[in-house]
N, C-alpha and C. Protein backbone atom coordinates (compact mmCIF):
# COMPACT_ATOMS: atom_id res chain seq x y z
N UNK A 1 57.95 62.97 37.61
CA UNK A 1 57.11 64.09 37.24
C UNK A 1 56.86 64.94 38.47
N UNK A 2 57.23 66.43 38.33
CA UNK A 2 57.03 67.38 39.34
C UNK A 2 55.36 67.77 39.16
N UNK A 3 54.49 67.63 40.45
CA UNK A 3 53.56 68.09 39.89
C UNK A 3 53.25 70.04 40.70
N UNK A 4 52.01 70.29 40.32
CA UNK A 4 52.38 72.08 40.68
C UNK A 4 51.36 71.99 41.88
N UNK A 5 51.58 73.26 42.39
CA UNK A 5 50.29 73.72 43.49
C UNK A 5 49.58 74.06 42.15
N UNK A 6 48.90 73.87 41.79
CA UNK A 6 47.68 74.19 41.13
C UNK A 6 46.66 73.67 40.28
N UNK A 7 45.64 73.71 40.94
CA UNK A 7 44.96 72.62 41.11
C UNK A 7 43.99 72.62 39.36
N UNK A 8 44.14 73.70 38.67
CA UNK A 8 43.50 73.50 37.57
C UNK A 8 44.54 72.74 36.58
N UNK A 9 45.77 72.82 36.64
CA UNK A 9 46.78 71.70 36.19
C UNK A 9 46.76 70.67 36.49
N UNK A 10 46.61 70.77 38.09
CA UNK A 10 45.70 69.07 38.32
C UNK A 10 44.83 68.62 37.88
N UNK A 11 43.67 69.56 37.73
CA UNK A 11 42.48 68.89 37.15
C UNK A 11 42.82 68.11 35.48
N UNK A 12 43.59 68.91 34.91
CA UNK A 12 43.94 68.49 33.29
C UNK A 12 44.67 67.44 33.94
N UNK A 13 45.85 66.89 34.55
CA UNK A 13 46.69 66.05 35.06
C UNK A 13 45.56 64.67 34.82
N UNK A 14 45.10 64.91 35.52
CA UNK A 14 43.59 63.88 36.39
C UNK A 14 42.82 63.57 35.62
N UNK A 15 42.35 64.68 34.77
CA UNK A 15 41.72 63.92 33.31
C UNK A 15 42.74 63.25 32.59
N UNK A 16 43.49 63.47 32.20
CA UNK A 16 44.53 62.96 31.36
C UNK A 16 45.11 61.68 31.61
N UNK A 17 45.00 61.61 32.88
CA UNK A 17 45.13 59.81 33.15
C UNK A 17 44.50 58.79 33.18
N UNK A 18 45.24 57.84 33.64
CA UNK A 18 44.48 56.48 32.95
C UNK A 18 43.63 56.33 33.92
N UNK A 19 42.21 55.21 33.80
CA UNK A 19 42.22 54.32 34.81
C UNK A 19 42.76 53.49 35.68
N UNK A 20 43.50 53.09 36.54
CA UNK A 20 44.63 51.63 36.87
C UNK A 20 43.72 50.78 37.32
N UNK A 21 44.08 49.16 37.33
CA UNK A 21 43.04 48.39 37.63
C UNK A 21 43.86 48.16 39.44
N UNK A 22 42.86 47.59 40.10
CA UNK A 22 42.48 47.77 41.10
C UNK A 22 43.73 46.65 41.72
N UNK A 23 44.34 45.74 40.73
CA UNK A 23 45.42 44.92 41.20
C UNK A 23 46.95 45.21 40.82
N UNK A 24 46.61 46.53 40.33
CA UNK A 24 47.95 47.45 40.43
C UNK A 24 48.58 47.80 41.81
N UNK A 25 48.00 48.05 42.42
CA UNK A 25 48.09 48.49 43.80
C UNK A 25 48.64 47.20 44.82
N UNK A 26 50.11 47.60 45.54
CA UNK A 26 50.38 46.68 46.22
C UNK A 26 51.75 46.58 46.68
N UNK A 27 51.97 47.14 48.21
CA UNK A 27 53.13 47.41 48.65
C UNK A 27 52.96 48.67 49.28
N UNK A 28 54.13 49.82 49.46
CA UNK A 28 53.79 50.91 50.09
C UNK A 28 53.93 52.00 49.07
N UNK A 29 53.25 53.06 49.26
CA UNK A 29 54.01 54.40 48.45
C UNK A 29 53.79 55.38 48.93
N UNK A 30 54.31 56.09 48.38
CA UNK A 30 54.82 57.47 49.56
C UNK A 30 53.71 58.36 49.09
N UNK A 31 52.73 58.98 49.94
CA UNK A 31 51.89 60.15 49.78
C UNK A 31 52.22 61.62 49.92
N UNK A 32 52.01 62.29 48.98
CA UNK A 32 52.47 63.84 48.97
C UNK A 32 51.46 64.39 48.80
N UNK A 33 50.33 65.13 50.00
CA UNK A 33 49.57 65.94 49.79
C UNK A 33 50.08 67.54 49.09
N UNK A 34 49.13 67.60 47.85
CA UNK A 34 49.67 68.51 46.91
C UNK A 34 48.69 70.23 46.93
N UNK A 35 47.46 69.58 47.19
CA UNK A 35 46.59 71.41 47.50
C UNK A 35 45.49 71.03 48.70
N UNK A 36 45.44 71.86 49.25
CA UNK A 36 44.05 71.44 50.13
C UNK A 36 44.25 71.43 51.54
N UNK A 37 45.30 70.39 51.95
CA UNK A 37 45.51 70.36 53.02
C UNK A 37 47.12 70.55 53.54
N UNK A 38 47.70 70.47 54.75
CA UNK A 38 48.65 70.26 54.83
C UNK A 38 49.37 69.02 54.61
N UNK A 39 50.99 68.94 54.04
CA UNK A 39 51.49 67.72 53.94
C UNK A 39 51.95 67.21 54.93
N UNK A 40 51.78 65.96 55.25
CA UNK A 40 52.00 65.28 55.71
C UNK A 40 53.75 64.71 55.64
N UNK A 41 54.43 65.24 54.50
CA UNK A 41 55.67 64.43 54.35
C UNK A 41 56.82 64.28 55.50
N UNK A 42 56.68 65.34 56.60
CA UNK A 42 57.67 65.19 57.24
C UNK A 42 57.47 64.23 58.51
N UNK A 43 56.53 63.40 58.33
CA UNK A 43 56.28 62.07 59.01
C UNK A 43 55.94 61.05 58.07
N UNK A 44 56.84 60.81 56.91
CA UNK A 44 56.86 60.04 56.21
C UNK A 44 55.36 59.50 55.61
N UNK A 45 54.22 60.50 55.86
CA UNK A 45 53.23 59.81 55.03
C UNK A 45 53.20 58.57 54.10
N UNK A 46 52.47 57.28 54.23
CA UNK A 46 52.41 56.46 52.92
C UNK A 46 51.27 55.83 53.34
N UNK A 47 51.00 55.34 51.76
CA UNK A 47 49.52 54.13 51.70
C UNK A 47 50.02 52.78 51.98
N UNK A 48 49.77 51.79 52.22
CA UNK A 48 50.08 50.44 52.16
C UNK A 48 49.04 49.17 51.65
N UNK A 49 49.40 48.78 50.42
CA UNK A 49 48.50 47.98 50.35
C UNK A 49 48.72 46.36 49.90
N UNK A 50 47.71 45.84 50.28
CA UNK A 50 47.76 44.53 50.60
C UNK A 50 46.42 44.04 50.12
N UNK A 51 46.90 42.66 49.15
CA UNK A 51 45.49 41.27 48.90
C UNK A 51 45.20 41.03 49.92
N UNK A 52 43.91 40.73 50.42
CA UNK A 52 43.31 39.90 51.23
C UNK A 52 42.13 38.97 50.78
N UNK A 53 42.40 37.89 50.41
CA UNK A 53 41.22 36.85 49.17
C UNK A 53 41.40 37.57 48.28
N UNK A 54 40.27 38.05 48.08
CA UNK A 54 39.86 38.64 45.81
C UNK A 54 40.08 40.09 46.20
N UNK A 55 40.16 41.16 47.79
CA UNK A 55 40.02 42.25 47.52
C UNK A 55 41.49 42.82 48.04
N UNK A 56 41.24 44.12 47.97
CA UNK A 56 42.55 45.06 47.96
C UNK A 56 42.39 45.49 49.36
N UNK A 57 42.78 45.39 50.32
CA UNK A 57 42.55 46.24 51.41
C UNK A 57 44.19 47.32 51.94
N UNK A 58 43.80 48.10 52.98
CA UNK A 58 45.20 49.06 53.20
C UNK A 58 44.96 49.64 54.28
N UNK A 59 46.18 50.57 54.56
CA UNK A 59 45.79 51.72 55.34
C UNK A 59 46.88 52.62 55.03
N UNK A 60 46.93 53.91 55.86
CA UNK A 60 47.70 54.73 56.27
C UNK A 60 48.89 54.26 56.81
N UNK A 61 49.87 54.76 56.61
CA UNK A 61 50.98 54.84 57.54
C UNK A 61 51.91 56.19 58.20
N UNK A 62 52.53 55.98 59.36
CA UNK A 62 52.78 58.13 59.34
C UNK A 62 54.16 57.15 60.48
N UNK A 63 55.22 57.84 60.44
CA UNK A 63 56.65 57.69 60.83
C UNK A 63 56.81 56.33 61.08
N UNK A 64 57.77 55.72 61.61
CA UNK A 64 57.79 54.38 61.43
C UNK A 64 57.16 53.25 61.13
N UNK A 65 56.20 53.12 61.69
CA UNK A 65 54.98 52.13 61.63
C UNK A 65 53.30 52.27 62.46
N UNK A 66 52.96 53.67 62.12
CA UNK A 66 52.16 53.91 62.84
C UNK A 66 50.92 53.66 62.19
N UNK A 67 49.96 53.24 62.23
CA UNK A 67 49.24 52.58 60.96
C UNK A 67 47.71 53.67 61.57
N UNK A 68 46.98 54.06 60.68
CA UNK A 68 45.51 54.76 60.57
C UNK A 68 44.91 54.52 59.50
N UNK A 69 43.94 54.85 60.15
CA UNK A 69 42.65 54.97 58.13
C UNK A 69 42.78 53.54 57.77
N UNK A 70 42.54 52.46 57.96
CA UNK A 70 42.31 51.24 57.26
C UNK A 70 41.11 51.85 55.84
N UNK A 71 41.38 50.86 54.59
CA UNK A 71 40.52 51.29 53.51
C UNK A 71 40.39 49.88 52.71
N UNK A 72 39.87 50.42 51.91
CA UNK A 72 39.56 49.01 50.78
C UNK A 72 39.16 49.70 49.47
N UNK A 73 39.99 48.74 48.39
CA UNK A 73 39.77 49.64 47.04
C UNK A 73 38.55 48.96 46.79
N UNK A 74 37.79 50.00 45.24
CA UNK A 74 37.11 49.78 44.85
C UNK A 74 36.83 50.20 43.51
N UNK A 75 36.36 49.38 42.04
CA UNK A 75 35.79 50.17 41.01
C UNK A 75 35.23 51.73 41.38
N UNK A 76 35.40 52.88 41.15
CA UNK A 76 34.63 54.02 41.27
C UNK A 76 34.02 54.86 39.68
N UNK A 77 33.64 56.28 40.18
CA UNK A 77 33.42 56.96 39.12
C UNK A 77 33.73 58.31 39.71
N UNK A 78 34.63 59.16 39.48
CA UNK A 78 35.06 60.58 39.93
C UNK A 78 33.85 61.37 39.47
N UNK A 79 32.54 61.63 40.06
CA UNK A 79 31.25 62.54 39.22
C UNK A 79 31.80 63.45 38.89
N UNK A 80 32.55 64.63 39.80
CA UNK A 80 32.79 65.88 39.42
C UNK A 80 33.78 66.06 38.68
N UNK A 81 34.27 64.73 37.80
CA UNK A 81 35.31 65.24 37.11
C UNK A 81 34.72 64.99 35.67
N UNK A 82 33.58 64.68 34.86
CA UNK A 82 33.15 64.17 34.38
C UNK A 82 32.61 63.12 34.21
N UNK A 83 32.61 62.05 35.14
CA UNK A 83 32.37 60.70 35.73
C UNK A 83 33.63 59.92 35.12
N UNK A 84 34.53 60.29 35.69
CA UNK A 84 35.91 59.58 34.32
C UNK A 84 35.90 58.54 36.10
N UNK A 85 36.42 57.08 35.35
CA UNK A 85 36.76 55.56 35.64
C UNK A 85 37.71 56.06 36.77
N UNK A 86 37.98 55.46 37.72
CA UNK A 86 38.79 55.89 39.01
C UNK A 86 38.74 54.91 40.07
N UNK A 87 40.14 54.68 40.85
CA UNK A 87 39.72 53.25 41.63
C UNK A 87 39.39 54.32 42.94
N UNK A 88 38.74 53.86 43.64
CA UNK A 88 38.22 54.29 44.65
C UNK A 88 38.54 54.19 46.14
N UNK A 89 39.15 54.54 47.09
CA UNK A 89 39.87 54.40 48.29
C UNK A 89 38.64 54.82 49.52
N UNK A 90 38.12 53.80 49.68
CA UNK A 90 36.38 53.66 50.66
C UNK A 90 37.09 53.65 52.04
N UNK A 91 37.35 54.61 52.90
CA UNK A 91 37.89 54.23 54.34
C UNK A 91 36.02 54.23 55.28
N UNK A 92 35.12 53.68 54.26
CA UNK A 92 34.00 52.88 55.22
C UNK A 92 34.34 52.08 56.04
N UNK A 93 34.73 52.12 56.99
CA UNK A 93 35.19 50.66 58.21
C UNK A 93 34.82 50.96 59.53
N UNK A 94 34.42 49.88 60.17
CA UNK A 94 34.39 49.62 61.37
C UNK A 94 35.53 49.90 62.37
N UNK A 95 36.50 50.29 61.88
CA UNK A 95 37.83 50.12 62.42
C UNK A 95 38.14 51.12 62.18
N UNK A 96 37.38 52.24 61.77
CA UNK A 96 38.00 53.65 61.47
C UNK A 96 36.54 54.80 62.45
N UNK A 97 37.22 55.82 63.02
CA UNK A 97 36.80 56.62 63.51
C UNK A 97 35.42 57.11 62.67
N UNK A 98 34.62 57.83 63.42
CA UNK A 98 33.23 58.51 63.01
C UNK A 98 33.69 59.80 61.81
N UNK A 99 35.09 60.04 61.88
CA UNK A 99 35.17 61.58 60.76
C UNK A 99 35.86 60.44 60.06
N UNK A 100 37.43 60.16 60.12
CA UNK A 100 37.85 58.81 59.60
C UNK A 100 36.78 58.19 58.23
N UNK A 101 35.59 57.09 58.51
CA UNK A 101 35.03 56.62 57.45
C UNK A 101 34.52 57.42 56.73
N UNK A 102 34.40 58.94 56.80
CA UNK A 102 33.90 59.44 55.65
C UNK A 102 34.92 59.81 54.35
N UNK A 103 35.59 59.53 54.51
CA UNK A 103 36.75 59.63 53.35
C UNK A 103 36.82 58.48 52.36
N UNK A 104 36.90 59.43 51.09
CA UNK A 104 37.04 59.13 50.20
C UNK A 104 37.85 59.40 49.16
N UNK A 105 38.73 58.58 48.85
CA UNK A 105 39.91 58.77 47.71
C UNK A 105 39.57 58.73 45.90
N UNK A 106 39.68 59.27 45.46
CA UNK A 106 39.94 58.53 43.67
C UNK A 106 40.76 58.56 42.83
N UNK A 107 41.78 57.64 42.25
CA UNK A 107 42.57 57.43 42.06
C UNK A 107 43.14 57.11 40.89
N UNK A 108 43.79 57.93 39.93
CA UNK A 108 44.10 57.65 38.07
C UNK A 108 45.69 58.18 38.31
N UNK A 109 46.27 57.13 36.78
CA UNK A 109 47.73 56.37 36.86
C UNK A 109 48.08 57.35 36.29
N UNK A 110 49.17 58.09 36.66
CA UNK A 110 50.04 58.87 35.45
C UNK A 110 51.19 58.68 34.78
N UNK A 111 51.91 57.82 35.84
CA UNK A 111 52.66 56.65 35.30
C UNK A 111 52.37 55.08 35.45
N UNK A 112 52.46 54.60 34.49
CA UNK A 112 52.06 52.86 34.98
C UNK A 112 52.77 52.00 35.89
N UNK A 113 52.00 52.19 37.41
CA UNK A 113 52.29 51.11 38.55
C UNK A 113 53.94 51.83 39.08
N UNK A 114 53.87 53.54 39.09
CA UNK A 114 54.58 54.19 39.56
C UNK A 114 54.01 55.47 40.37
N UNK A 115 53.44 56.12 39.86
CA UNK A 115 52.95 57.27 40.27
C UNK A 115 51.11 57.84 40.06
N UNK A 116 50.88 57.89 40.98
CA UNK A 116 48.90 58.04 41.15
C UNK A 116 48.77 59.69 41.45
N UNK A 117 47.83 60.33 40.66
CA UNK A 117 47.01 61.16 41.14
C UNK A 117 46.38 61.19 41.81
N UNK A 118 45.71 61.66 43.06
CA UNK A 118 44.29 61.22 43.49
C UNK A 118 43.49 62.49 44.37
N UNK A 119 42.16 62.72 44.24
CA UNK A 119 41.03 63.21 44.77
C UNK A 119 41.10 63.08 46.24
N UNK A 120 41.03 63.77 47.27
CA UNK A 120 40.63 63.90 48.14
C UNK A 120 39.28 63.77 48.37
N UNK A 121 38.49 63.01 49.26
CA UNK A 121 36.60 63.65 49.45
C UNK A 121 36.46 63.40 50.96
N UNK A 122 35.63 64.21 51.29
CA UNK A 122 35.00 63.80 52.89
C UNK A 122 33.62 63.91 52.52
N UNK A 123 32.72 62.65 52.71
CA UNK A 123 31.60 62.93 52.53
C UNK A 123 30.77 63.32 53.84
N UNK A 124 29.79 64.12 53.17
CA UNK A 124 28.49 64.71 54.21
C UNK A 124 27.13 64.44 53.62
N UNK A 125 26.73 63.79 54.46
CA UNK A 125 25.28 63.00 54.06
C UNK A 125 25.67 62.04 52.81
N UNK A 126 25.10 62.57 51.59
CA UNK A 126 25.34 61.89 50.80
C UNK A 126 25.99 62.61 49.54
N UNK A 127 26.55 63.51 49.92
CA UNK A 127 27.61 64.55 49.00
C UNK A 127 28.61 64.05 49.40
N UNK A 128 29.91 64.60 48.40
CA UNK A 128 31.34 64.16 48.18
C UNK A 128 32.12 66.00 48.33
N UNK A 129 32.11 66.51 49.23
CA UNK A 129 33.28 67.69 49.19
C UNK A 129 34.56 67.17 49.03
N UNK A 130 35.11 67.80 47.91
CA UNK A 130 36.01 68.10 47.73
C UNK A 130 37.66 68.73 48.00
N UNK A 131 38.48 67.95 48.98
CA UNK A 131 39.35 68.79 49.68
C UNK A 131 40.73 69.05 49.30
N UNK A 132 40.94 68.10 48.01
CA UNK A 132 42.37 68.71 47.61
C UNK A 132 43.24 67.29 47.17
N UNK A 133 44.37 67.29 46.31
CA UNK A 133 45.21 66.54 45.57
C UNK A 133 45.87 65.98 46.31
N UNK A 134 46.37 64.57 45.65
CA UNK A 134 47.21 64.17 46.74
C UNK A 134 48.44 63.42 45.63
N UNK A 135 49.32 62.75 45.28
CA UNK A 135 50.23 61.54 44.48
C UNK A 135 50.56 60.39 45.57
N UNK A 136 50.27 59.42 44.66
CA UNK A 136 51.00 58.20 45.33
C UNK A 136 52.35 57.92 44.20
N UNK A 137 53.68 57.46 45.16
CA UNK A 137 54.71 57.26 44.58
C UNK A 137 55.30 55.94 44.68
N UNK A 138 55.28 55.14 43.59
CA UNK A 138 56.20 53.72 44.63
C UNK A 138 57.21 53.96 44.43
């Protein structure tokens, strides 16, 4: 699925998908920032994720093996999209920079355990701005 620069097609996209459960996730996939920011693709952007006990944890990856953003999934709720079900990508960590932990991902299936929509957020105080689309691809 080609998706568009435009982000009100995204928004229908994003409603229109599923929830995925939180043990869908697992291995690498390729990230394509889609509005908002610049892409990342020509340093191979990807997520990586990995069990650790009962939870999901991950990070970033950017050209060979350069690893950033450690995260950990989580049940969420996308508010501004209607509160629609969304797994949640918390880069809260100790191990992540002061701008770093304020990010926040949310995340609905458009294909099953192939291809993810997801929310961009940087939070401030206790707001969620909004910065733009992203797909995960396995």
């Amino acid at each position: 699925m080609n998706f568009f620069n435009d982000s009100r097609k995204l928004d229908e996209i994003f409603r229109n998908a599923k929830a995925p459960e939180i043990s869908e996730f697992n291995g690498e996939y390729a990230v394509a920032i889609l509005t908002g920011l610049p892409s990342l693709k020509k340093i191979a952007h990807r997520k990586k994720f990995y069990a650790q006990g009962e939870r999901v944890l991950g990070c970033n990856v950017v050209f060979k093996n350069l690893k950033w953003g450690r995260f950990f999934l989580e049940e969420g709720t996308c508010e501004d999209m209607g509160s629609l079900k969304a797994i949640k990508i918390n880069y809260n960590s100790n191990e992540n920079s002061f701008l770093t932990n304020r990010i926040r991902d949310f995340v609905r299936c458009v294909e099953e355990n192939k291809l993810y929509l997801g929310r961009l957020y940087f939070k401030i105080g206790k707001k969620l701005l909004f910065l733009g689309y992203f797909s995960l691809k396995k």
